[in-house]
PDB file of N, CA and C in Angstrom:
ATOM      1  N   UNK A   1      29.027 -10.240  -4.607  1.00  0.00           N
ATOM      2  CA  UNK A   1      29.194 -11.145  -5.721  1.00  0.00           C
ATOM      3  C   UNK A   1      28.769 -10.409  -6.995  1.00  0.00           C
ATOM      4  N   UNK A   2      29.622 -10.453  -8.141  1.00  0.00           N
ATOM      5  CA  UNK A   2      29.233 -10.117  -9.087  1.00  0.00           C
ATOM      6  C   UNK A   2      28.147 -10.815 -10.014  1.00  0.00           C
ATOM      7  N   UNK A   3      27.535  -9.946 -10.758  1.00  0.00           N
ATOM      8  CA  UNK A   3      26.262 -10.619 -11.330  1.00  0.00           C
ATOM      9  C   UNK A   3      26.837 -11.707 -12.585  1.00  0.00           C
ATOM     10  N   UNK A   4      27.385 -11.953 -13.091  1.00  0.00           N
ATOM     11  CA  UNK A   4      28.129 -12.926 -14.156  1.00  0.00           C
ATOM     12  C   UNK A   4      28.462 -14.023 -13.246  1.00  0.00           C
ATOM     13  N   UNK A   5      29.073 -13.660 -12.363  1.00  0.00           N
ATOM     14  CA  UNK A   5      29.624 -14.959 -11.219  1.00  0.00           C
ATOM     15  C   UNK A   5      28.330 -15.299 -10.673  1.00  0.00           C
ATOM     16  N   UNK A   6      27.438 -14.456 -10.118  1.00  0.00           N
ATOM     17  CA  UNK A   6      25.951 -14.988  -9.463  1.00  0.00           C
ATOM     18  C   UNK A   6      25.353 -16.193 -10.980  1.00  0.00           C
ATOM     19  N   UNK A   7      25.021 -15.580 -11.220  1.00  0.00           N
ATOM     20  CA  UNK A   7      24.323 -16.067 -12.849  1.00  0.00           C
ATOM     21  C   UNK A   7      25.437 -17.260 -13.137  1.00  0.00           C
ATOM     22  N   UNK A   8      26.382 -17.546 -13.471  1.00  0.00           N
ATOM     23  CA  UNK A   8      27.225 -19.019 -13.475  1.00  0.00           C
ATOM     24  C   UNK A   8      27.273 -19.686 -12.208  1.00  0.00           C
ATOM     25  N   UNK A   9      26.870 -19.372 -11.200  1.00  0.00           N
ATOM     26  CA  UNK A   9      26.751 -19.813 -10.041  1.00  0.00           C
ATOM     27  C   UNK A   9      25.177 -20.598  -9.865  1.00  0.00           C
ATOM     28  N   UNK A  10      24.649 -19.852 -10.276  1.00  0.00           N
ATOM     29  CA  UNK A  10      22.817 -20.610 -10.466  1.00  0.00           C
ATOM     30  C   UNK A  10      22.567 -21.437 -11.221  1.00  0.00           C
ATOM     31  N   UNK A  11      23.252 -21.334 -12.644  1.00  0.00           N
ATOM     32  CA  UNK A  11      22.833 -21.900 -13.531  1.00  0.00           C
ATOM     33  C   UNK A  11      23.618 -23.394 -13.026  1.00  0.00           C
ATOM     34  N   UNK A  12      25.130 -23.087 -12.442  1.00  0.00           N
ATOM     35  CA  UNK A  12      25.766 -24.961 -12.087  1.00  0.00           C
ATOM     36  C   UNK A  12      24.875 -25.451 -11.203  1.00  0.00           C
ATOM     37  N   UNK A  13      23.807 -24.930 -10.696  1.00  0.00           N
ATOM     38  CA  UNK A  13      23.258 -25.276  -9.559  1.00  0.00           C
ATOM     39  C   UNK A  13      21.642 -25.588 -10.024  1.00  0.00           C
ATOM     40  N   UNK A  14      21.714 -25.787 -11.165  1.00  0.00           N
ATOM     41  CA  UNK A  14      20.240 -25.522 -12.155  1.00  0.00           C
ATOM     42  C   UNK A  14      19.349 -24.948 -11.775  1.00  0.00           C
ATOM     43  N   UNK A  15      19.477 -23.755 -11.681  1.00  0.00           N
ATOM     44  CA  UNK A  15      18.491 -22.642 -10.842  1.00  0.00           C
ATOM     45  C   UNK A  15      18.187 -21.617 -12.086  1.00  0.00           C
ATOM     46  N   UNK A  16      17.512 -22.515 -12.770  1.00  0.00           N
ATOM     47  CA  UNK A  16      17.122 -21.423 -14.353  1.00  0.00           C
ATOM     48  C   UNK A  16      15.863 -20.347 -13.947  1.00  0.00           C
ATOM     49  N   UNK A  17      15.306 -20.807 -13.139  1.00  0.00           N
ATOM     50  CA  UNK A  17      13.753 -20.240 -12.545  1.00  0.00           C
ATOM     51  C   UNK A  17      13.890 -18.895 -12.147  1.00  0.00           C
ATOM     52  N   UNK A  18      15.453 -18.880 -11.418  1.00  0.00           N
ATOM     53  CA  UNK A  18      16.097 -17.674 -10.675  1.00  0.00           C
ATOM     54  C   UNK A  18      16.665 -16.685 -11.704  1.00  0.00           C
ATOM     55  N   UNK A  19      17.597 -17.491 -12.314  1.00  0.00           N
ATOM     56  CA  UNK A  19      17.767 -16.495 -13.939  1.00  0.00           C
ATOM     57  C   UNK A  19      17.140 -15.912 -14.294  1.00  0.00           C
ATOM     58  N   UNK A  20      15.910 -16.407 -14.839  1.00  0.00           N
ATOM     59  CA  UNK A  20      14.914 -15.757 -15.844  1.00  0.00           C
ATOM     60  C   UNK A  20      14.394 -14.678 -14.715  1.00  0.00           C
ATOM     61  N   UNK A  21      14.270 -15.296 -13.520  1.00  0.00           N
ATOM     62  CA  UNK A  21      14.066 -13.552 -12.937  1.00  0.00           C
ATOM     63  C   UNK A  21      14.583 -12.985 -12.644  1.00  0.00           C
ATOM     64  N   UNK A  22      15.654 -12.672 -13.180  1.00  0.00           N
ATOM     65  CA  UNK A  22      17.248 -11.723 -12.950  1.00  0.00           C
ATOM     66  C   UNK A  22      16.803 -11.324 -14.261  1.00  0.00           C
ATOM     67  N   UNK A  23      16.700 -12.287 -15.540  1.00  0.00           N
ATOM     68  CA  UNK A  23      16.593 -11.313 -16.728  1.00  0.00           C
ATOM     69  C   UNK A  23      15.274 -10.927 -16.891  1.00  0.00           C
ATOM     70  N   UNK A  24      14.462 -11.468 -16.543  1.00  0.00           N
ATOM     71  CA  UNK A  24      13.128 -10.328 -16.284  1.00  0.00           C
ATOM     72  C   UNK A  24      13.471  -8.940 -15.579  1.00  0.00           C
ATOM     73  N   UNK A  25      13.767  -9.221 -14.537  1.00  0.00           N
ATOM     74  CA  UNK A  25      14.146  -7.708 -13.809  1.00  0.00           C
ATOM     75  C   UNK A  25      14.936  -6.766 -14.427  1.00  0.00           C
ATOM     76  N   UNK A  26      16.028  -7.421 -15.294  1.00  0.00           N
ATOM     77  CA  UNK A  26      16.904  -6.390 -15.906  1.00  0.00           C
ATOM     78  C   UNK A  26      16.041  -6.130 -17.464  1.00  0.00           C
ATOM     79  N   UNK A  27      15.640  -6.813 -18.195  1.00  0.00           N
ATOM     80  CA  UNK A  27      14.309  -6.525 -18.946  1.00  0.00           C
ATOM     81  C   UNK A  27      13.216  -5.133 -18.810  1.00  0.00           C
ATOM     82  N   UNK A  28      13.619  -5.018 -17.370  1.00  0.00           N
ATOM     83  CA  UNK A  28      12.090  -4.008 -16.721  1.00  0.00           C
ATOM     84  C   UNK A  28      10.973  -4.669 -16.501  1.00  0.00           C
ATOM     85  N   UNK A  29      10.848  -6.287 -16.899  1.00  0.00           N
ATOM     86  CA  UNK A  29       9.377  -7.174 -16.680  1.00  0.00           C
ATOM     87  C   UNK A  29       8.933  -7.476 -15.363  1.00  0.00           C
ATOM     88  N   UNK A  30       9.469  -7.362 -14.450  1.00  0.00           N
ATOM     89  CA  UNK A  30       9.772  -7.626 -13.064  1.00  0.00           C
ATOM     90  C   UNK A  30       9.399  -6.641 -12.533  1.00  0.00           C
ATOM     91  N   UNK A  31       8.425  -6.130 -11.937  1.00  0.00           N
ATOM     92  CA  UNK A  31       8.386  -4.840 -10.808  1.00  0.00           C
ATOM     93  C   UNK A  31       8.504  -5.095  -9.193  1.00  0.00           C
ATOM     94  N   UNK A  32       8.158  -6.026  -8.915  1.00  0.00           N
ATOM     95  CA  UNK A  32       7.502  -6.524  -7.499  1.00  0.00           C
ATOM     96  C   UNK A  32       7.966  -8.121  -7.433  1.00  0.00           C
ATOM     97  N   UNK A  33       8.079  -8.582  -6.229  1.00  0.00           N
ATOM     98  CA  UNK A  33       8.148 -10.057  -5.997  1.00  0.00           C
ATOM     99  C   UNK A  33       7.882  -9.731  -4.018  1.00  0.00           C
ATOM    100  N   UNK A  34       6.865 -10.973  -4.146  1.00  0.00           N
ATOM    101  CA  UNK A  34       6.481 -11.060  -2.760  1.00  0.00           C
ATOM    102  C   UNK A  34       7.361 -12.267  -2.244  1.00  0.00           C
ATOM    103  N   UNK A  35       7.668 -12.272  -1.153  1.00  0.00           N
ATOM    104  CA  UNK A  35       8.523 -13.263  -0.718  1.00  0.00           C
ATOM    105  C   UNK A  35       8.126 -13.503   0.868  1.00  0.00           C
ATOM    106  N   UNK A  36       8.039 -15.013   1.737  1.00  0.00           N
ATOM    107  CA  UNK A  36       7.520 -14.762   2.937  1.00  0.00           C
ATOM    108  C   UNK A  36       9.004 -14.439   3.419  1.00  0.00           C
ATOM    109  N   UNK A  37       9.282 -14.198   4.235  1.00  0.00           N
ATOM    110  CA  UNK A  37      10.380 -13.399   5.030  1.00  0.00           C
ATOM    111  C   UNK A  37      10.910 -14.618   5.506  1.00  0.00           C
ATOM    112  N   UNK A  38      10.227 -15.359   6.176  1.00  0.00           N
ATOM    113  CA  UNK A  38      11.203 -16.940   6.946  1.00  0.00           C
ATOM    114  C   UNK A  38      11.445 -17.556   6.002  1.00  0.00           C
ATOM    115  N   UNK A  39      11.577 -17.368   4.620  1.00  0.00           N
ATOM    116  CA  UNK A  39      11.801 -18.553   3.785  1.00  0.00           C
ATOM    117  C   UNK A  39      12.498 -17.897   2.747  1.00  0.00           C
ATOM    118  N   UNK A  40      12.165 -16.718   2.740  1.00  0.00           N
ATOM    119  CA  UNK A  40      13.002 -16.303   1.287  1.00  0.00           C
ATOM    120  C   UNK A  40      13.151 -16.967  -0.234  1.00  0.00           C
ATOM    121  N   UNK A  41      14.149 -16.635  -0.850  1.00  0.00           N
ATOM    122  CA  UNK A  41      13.605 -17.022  -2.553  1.00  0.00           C
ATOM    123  C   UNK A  41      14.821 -18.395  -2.359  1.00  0.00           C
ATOM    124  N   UNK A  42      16.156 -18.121  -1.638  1.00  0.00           N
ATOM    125  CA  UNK A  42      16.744 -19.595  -1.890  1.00  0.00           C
ATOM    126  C   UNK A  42      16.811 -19.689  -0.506  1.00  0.00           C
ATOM    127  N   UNK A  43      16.834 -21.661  -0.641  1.00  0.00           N
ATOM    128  CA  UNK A  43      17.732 -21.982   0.852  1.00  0.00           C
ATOM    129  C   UNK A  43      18.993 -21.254   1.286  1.00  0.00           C
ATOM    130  N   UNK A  44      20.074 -21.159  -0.098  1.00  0.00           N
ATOM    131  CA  UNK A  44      21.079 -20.807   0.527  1.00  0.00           C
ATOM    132  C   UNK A  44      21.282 -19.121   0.302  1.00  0.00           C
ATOM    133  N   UNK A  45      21.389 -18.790   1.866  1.00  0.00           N
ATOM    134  CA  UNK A  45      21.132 -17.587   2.310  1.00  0.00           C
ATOM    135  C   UNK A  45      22.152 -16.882   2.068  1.00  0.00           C
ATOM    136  N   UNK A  46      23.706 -17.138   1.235  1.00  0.00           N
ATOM    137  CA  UNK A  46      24.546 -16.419   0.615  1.00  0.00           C
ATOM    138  C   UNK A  46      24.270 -16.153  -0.767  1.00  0.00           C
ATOM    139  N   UNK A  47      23.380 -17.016  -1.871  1.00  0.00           N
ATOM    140  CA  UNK A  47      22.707 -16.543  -2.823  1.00  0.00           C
ATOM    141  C   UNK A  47      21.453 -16.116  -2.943  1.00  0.00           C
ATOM    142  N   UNK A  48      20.877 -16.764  -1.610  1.00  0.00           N
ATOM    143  CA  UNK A  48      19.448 -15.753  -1.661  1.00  0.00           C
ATOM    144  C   UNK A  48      19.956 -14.324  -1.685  1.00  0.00           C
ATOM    145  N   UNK A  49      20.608 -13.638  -0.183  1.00  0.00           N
ATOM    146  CA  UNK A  49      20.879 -12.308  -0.468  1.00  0.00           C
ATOM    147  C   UNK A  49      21.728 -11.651  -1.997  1.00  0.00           C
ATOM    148  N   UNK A  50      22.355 -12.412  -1.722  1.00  0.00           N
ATOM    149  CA  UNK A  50      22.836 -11.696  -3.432  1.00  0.00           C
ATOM    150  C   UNK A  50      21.856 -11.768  -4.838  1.00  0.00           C
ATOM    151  N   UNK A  51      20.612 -12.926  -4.688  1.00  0.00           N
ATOM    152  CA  UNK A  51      19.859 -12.729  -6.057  1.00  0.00           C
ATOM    153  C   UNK A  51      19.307 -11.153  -5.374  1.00  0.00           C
ATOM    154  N   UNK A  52      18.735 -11.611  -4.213  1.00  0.00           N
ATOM    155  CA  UNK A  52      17.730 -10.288  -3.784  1.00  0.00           C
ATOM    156  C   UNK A  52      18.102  -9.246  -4.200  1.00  0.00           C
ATOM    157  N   UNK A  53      19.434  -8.410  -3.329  1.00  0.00           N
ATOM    158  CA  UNK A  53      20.120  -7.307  -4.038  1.00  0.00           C
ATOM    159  C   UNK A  53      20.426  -7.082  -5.537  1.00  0.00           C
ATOM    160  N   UNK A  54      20.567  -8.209  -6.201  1.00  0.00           N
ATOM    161  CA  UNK A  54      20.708  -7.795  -7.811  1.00  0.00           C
ATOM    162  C   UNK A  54      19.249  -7.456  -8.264  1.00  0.00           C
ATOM    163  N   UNK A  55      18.427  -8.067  -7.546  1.00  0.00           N
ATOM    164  CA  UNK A  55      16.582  -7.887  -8.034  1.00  0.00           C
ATOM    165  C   UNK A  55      16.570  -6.466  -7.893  1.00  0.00           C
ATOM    166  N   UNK A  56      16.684  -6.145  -6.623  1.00  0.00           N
ATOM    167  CA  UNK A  56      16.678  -4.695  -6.031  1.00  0.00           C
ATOM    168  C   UNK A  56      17.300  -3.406  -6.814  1.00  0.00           C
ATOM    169  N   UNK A  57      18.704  -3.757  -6.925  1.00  0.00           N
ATOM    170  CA  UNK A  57      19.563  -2.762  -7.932  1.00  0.00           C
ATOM    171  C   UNK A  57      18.712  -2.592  -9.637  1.00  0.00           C
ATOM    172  N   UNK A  58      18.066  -3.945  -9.714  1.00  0.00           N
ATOM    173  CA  UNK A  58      17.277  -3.628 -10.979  1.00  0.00           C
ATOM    174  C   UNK A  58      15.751  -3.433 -11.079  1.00  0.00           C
ATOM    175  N   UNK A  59      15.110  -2.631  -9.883  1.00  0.00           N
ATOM    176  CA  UNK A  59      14.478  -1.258  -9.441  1.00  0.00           C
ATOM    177  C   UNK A  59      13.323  -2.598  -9.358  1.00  0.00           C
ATOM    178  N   UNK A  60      13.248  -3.705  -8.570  1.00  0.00           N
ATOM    179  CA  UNK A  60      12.599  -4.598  -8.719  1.00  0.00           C
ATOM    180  C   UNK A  60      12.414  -4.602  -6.723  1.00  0.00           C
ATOM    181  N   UNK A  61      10.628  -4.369  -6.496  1.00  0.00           N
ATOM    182  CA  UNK A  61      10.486  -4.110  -4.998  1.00  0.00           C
ATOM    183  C   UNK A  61       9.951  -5.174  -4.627  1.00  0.00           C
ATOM    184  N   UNK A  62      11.036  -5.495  -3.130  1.00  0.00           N
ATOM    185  CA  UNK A  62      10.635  -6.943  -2.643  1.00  0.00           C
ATOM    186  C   UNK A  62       9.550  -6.781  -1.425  1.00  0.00           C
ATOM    187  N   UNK A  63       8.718  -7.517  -1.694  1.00  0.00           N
ATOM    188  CA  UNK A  63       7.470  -7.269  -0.527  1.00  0.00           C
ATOM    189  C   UNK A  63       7.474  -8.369   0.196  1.00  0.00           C
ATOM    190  N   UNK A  64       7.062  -8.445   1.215  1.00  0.00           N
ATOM    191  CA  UNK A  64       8.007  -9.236   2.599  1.00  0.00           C
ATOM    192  C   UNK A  64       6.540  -9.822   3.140  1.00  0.00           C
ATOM    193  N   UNK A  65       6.038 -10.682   3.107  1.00  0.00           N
ATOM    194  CA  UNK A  65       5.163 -11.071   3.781  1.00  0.00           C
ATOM    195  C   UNK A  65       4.976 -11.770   4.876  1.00  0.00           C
ATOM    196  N   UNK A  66       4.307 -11.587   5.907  1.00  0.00           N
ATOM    197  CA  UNK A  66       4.497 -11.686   7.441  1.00  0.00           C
ATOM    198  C   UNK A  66       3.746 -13.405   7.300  1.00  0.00           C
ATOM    199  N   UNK A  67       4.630 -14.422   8.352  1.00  0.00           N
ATOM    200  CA  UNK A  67       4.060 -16.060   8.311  1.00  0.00           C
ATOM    201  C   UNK A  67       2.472 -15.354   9.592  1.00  0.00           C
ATOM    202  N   UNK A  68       1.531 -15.974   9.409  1.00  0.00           N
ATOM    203  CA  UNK A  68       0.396 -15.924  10.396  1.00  0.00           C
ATOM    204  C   UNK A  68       0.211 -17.175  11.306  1.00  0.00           C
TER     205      UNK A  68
END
């Protein structure tokens, strides 16, 4: 998915929270985001992976935290 289509895709979905950390990351404000692994950043697991990878491509490291 392209990032213009991701980003109009969040925002119809009022997911501004997610934006701003897409433009944080592309900013450079973003270095790190911890995320637990069974839950990830969205429910839906066709835009979770695609925010993730755009986080990623914008040198932004996802740290995976194990459920106990």
């Amino acid at each position: 998915m392209k990032r213009d289509e991701l980003i109009q895709e969040l925002k119809q979905n009022n997911m501004d929270e997610i934006v701003e950390l897409i433009e944080d990351a592309e900013n450079g404000e973003l270095e790190e985001l911890e995320l637990a692994r069974s839950l990830g950043l969205l429910r839906d697991d066709r835009l979770n992976n695609a925010v993730i990878s755009l986080l990623e491509e914008n040198g932004v490291t996802i740290i995976y935290l194990d459920d106990e």
